[in-house]
PDB file of N, CA and C in Angstrom:
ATOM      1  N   UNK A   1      -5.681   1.046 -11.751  1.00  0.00           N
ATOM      2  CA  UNK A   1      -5.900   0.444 -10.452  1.00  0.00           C
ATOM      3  C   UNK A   1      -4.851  -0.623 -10.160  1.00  0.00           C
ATOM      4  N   UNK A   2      -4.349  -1.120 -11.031  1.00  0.00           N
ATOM      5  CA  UNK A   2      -3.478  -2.309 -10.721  1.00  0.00           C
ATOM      6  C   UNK A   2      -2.121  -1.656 -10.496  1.00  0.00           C
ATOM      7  N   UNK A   3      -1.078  -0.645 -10.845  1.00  0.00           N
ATOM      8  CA  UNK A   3      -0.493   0.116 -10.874  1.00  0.00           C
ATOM      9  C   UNK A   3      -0.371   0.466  -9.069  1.00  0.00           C
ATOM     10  N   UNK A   4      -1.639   0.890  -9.012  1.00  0.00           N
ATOM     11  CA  UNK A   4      -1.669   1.479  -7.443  1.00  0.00           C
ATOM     12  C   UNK A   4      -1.770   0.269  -6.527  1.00  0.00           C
ATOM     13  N   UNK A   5      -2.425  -0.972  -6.884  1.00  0.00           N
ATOM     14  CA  UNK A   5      -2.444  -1.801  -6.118  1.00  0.00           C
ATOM     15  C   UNK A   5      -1.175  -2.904  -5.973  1.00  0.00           C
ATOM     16  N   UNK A   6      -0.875  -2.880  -7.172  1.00  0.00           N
ATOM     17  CA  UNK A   6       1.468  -3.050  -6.805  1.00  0.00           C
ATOM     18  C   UNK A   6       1.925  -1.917  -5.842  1.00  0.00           C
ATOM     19  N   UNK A   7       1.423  -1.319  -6.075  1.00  0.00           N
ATOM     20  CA  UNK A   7       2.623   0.025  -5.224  1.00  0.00           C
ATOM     21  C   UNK A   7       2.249  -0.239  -3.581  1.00  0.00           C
ATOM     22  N   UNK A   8       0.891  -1.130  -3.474  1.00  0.00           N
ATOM     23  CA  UNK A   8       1.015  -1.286  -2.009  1.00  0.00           C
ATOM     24  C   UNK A   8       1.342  -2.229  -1.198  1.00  0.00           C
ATOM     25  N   UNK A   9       1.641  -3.217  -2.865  1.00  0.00           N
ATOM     26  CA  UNK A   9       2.052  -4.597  -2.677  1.00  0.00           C
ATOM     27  C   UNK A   9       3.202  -4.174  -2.023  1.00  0.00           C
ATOM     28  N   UNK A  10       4.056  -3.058  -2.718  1.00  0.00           N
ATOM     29  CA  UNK A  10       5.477  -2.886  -2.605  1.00  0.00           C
ATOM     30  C   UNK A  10       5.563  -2.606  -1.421  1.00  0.00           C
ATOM     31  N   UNK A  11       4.738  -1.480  -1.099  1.00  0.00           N
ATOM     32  CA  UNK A  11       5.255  -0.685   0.059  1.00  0.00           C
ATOM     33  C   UNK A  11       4.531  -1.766   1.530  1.00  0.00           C
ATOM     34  N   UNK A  12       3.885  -2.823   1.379  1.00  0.00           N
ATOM     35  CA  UNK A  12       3.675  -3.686   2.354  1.00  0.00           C
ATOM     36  C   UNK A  12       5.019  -4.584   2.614  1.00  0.00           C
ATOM     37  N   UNK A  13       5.903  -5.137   1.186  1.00  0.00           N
ATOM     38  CA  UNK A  13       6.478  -5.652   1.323  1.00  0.00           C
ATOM     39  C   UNK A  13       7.777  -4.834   2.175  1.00  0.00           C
ATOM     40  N   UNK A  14       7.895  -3.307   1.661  1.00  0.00           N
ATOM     41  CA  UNK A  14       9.047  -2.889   2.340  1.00  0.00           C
ATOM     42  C   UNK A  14       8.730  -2.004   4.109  1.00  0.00           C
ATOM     43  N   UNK A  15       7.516  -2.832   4.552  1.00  0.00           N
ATOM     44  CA  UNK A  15       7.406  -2.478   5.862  1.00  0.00           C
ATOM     45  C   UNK A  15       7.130  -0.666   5.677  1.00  0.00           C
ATOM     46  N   UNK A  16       6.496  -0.344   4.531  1.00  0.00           N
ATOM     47  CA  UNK A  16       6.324   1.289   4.423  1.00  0.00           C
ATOM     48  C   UNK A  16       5.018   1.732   5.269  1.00  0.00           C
ATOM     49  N   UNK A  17       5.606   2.322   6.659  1.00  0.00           N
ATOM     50  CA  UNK A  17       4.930   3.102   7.322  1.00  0.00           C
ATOM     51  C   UNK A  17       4.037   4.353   6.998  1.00  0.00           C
ATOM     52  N   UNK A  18       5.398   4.920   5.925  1.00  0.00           N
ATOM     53  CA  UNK A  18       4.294   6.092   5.600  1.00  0.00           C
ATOM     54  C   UNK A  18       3.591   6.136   4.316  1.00  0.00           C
ATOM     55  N   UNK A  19       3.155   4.954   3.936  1.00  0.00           N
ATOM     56  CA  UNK A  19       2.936   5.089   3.213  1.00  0.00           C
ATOM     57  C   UNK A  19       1.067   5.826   2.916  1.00  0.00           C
ATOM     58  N   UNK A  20       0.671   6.812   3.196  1.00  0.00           N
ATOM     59  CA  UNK A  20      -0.833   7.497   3.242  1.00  0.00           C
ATOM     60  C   UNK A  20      -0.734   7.886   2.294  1.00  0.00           C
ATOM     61  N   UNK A  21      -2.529   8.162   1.766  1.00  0.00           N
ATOM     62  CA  UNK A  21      -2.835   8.963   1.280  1.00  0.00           C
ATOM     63  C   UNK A  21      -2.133   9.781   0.301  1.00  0.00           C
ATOM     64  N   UNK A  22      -1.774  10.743   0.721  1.00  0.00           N
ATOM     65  CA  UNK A  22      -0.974  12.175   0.478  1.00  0.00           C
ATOM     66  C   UNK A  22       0.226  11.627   0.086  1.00  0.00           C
ATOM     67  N   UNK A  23       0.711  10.134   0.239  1.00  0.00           N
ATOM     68  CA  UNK A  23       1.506   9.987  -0.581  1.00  0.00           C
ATOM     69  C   UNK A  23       1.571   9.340  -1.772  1.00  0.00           C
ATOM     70  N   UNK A  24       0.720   9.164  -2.450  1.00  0.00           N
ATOM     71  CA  UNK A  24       0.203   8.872  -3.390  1.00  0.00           C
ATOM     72  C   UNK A  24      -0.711   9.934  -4.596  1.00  0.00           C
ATOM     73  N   UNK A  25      -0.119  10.045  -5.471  1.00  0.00           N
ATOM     74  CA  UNK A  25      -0.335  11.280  -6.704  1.00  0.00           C
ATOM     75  C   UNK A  25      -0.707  10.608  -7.645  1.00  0.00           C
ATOM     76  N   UNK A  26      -2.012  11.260  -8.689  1.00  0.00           N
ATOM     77  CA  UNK A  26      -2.200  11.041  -9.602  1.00  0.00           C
ATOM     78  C   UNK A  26      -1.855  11.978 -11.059  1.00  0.00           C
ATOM     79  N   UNK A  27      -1.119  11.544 -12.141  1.00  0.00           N
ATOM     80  CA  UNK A  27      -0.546  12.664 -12.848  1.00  0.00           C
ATOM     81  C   UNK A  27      -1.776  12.678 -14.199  1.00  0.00           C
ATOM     82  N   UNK A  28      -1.757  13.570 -14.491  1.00  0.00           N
ATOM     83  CA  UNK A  28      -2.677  14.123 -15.894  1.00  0.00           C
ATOM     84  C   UNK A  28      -2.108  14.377 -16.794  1.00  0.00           C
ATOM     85  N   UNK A  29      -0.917  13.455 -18.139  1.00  0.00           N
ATOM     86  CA  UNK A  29      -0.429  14.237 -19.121  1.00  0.00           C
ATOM     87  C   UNK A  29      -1.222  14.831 -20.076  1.00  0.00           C
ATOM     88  N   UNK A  30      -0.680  15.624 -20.962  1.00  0.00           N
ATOM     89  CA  UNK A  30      -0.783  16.078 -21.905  1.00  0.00           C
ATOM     90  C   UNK A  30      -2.298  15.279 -22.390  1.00  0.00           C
ATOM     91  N   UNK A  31      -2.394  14.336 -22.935  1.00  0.00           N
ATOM     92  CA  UNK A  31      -3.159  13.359 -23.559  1.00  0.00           C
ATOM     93  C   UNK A  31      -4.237  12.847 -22.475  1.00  0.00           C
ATOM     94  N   UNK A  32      -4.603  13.427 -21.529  1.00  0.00           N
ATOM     95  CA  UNK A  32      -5.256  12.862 -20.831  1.00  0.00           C
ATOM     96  C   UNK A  32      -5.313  12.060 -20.077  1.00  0.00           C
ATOM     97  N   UNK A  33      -4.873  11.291 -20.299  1.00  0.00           N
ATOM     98  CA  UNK A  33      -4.333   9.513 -19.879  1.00  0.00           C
ATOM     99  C   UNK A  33      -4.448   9.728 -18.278  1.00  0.00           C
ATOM    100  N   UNK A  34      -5.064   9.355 -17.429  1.00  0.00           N
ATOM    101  CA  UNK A  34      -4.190   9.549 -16.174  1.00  0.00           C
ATOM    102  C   UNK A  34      -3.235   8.180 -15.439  1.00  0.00           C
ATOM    103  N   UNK A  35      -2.769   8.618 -14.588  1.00  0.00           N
ATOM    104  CA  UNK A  35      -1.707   7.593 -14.309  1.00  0.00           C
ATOM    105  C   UNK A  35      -1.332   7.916 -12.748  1.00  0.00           C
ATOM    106  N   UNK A  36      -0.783   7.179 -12.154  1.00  0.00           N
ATOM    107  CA  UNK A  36      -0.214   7.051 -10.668  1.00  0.00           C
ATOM    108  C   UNK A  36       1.452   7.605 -10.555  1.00  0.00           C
ATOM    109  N   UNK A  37       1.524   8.699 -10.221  1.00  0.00           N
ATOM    110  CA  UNK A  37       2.809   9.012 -10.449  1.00  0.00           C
ATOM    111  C   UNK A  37       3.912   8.570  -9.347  1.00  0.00           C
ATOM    112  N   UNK A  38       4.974   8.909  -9.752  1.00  0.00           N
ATOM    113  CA  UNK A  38       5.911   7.546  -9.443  1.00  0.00           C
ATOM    114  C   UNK A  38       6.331   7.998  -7.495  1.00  0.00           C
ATOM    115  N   UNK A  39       6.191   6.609  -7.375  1.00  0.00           N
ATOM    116  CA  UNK A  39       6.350   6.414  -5.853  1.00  0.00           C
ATOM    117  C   UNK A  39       7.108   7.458  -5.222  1.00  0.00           C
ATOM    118  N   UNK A  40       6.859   8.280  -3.963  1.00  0.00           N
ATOM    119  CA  UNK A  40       8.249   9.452  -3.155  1.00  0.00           C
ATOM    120  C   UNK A  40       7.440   8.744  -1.834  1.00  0.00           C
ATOM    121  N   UNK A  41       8.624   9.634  -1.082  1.00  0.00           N
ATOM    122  CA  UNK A  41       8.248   9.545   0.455  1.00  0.00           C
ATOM    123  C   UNK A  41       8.215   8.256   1.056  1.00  0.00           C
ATOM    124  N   UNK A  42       9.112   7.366   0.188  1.00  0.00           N
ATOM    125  CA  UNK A  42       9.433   5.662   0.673  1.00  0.00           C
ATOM    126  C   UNK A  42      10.170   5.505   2.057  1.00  0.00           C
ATOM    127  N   UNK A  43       9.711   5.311   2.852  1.00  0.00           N
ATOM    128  CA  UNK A  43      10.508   4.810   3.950  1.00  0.00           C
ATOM    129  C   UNK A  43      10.167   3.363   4.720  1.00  0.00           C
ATOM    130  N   UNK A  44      10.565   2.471   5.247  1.00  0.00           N
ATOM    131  CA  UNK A  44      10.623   1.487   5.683  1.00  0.00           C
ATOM    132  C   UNK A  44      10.913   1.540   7.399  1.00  0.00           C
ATOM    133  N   UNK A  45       9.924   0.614   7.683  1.00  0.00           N
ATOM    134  CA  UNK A  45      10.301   0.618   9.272  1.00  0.00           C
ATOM    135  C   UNK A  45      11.299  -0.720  10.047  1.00  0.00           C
ATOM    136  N   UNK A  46      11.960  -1.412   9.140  1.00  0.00           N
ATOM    137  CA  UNK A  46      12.798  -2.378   8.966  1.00  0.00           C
ATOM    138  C   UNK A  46      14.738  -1.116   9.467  1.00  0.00           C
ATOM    139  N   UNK A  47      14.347   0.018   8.760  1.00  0.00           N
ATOM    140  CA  UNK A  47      15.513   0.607   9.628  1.00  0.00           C
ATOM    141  C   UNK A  47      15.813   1.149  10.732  1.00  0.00           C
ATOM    142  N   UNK A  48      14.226   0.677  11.638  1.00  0.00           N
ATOM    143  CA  UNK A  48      14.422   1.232  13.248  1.00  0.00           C
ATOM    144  C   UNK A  48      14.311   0.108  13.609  1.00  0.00           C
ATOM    145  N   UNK A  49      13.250   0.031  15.071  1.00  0.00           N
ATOM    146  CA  UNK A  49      13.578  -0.833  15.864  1.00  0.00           C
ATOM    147  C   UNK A  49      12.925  -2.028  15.250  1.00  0.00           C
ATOM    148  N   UNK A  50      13.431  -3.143  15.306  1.00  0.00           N
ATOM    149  CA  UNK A  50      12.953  -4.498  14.442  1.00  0.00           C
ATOM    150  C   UNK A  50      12.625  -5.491  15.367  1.00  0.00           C
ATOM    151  N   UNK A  51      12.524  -4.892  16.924  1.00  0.00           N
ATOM    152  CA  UNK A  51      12.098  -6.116  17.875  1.00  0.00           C
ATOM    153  C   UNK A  51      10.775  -5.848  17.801  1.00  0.00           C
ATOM    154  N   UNK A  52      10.413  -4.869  17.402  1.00  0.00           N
ATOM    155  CA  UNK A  52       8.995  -4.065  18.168  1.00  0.00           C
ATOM    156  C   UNK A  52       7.852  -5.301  17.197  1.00  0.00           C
ATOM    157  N   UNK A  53       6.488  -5.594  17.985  1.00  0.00           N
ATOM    158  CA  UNK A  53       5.561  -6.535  17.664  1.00  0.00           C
ATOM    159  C   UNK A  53       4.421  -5.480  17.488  1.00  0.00           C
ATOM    160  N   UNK A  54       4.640  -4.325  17.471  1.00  0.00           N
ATOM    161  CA  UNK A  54       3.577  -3.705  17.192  1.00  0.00           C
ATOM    162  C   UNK A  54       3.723  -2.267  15.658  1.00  0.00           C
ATOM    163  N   UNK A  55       4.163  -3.138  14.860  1.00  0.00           N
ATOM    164  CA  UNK A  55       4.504  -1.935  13.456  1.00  0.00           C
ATOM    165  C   UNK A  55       2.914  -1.488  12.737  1.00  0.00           C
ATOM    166  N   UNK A  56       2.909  -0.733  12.474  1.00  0.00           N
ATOM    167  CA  UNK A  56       1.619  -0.139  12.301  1.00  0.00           C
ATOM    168  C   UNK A  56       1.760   0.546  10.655  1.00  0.00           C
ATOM    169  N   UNK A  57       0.937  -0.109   9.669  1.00  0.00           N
ATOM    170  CA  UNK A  57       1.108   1.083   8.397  1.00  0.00           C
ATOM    171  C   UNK A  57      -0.195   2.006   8.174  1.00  0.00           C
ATOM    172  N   UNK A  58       0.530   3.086   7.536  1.00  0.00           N
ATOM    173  CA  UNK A  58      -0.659   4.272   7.595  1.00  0.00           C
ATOM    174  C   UNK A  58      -2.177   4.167   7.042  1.00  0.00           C
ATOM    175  N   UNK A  59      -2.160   2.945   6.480  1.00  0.00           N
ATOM    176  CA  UNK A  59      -3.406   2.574   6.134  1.00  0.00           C
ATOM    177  C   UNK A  59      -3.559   1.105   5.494  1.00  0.00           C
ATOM    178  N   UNK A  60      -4.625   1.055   6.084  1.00  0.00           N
ATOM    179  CA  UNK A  60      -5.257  -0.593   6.175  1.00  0.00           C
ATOM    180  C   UNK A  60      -4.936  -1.051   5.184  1.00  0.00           C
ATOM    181  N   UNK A  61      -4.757  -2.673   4.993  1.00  0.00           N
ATOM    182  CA  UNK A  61      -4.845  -3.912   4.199  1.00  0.00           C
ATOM    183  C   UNK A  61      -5.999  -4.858   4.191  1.00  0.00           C
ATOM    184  N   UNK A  62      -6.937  -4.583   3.981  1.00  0.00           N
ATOM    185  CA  UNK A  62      -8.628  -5.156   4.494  1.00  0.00           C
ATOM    186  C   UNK A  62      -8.778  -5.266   5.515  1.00  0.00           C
ATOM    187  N   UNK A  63      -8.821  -3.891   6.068  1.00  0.00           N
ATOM    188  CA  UNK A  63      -9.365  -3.581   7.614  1.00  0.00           C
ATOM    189  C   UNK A  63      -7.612  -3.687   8.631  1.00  0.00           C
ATOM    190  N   UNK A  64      -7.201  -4.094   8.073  1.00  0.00           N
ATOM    191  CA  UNK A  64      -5.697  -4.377   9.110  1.00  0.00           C
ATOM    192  C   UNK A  64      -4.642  -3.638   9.252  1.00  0.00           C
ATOM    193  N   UNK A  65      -4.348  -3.000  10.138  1.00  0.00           N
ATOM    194  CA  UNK A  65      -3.410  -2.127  10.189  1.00  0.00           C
ATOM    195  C   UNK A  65      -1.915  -2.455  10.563  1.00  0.00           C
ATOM    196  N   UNK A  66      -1.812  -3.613  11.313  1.00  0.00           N
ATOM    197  CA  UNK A  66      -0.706  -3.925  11.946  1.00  0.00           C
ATOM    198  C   UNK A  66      -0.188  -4.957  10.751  1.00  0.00           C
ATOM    199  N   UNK A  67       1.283  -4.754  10.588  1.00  0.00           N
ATOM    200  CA  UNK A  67       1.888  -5.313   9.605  1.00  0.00           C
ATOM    201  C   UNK A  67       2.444  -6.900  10.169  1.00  0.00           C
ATOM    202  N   UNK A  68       2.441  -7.173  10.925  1.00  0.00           N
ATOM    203  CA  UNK A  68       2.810  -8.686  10.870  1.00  0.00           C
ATOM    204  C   UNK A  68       1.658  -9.361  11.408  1.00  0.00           C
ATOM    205  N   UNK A  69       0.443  -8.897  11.144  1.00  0.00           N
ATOM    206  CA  UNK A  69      -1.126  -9.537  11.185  1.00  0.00           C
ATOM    207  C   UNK A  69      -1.782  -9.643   9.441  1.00  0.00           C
ATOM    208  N   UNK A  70      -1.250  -9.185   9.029  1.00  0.00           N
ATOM    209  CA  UNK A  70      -1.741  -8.735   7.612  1.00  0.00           C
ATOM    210  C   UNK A  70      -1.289 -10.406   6.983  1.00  0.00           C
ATOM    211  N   UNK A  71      -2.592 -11.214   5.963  1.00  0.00           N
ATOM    212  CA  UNK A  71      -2.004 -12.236   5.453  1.00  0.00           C
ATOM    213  C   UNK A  71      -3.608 -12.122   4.147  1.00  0.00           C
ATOM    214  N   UNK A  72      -3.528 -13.451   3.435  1.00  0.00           N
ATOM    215  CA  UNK A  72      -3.926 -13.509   2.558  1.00  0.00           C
ATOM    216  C   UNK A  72      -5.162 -13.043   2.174  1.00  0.00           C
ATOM    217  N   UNK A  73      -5.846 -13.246   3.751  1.00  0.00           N
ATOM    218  CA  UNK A  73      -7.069 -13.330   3.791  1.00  0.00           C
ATOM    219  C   UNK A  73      -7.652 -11.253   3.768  1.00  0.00           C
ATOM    220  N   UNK A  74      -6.924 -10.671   4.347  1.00  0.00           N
ATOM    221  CA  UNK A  74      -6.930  -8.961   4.358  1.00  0.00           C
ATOM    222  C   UNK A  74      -6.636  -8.488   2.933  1.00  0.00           C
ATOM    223  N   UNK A  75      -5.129  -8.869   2.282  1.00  0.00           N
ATOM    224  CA  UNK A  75      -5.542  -8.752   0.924  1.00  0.00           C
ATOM    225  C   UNK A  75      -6.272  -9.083  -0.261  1.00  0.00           C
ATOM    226  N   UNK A  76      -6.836 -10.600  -0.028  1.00  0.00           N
ATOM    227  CA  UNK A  76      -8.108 -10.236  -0.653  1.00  0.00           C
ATOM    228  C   UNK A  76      -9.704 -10.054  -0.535  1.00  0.00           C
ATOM    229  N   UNK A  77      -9.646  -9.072   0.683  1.00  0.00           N
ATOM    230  CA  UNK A  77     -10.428  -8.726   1.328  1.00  0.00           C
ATOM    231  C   UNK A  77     -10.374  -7.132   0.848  1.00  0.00           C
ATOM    232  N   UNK A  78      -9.174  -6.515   1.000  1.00  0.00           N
ATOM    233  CA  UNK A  78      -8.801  -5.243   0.518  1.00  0.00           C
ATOM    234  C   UNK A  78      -9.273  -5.790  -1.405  1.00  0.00           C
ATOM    235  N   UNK A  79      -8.784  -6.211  -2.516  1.00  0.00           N
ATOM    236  CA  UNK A  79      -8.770  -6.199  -3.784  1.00  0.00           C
ATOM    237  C   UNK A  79     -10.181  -6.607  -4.119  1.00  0.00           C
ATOM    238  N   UNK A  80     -10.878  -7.173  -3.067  1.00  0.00           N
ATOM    239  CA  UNK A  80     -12.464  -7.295  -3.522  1.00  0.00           C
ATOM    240  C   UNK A  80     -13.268  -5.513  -3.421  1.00  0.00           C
ATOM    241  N   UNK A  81     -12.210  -5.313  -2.290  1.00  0.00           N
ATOM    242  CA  UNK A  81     -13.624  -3.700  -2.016  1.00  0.00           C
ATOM    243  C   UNK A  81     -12.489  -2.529  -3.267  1.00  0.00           C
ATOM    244  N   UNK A  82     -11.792  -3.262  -4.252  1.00  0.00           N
ATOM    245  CA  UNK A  82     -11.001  -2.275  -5.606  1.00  0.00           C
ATOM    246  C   UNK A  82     -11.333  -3.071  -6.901  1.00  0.00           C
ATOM    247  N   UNK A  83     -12.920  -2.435  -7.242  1.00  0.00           N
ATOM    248  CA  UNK A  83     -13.617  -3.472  -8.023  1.00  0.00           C
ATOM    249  C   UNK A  83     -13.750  -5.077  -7.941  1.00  0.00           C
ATOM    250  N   UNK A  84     -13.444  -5.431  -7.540  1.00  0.00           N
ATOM    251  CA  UNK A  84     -13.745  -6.794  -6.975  1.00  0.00           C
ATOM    252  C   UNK A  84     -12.324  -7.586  -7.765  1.00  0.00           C
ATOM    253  N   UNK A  85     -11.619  -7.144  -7.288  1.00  0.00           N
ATOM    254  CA  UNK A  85     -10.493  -7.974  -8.461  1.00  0.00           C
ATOM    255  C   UNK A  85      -9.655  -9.045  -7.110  1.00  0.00           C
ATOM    256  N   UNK A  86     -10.377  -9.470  -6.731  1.00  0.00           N
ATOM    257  CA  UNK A  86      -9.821 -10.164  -5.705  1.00  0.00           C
ATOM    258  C   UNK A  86      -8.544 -11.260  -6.450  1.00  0.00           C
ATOM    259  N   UNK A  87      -8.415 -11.988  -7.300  1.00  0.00           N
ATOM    260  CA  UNK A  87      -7.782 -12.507  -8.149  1.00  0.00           C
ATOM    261  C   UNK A  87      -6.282 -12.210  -8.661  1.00  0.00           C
ATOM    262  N   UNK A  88      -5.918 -10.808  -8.030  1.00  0.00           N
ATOM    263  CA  UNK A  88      -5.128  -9.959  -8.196  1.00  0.00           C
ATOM    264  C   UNK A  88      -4.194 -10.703  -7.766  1.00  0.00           C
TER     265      UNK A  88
END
């Protein structure tokens, strides 16, 4: 869980629009183990238009969708409802 919950740290930090669902894989080796397989489909909305006040990512940050509304209070709002690890 912490694994996946960096990766949205990341992809919040890099303005990642697409970042959904479907882009996000879980791998099954050999040994069982499972794991979050490694980030694809990275894109950033920092390489289009950068006036725009309305950037939108594909899925919420505790309830918030719009990326320059998103602050402390959504992420740990989001890490409480991912076992309660708000502390994160």
């Amino acid at each position: 869980m912490t694994l996946f919950f960096e990766a949205l740290i990341f992809n919040y930090i890099n303005a990642g629009s697409d970042a959904h669902a479907k882009n996000y894989a879980i791998l099954e080796p050999v040994n069982g183990t499972l794991q979050l397989a490694p980030l694809y489909d990275i894109a950033s909305l920092f390489a289009y238009d950068t006036q725009r006040k309305d950037r939108k990512l594909a899925m919420s940050i505790g309830g918030e969708y719009h990326w320059e509304r998103i602050d402390l209070h959504h992420w740990q709002r989001f890490a409480d409802s991912c076992a309660g690890h708000s502390d994160w």
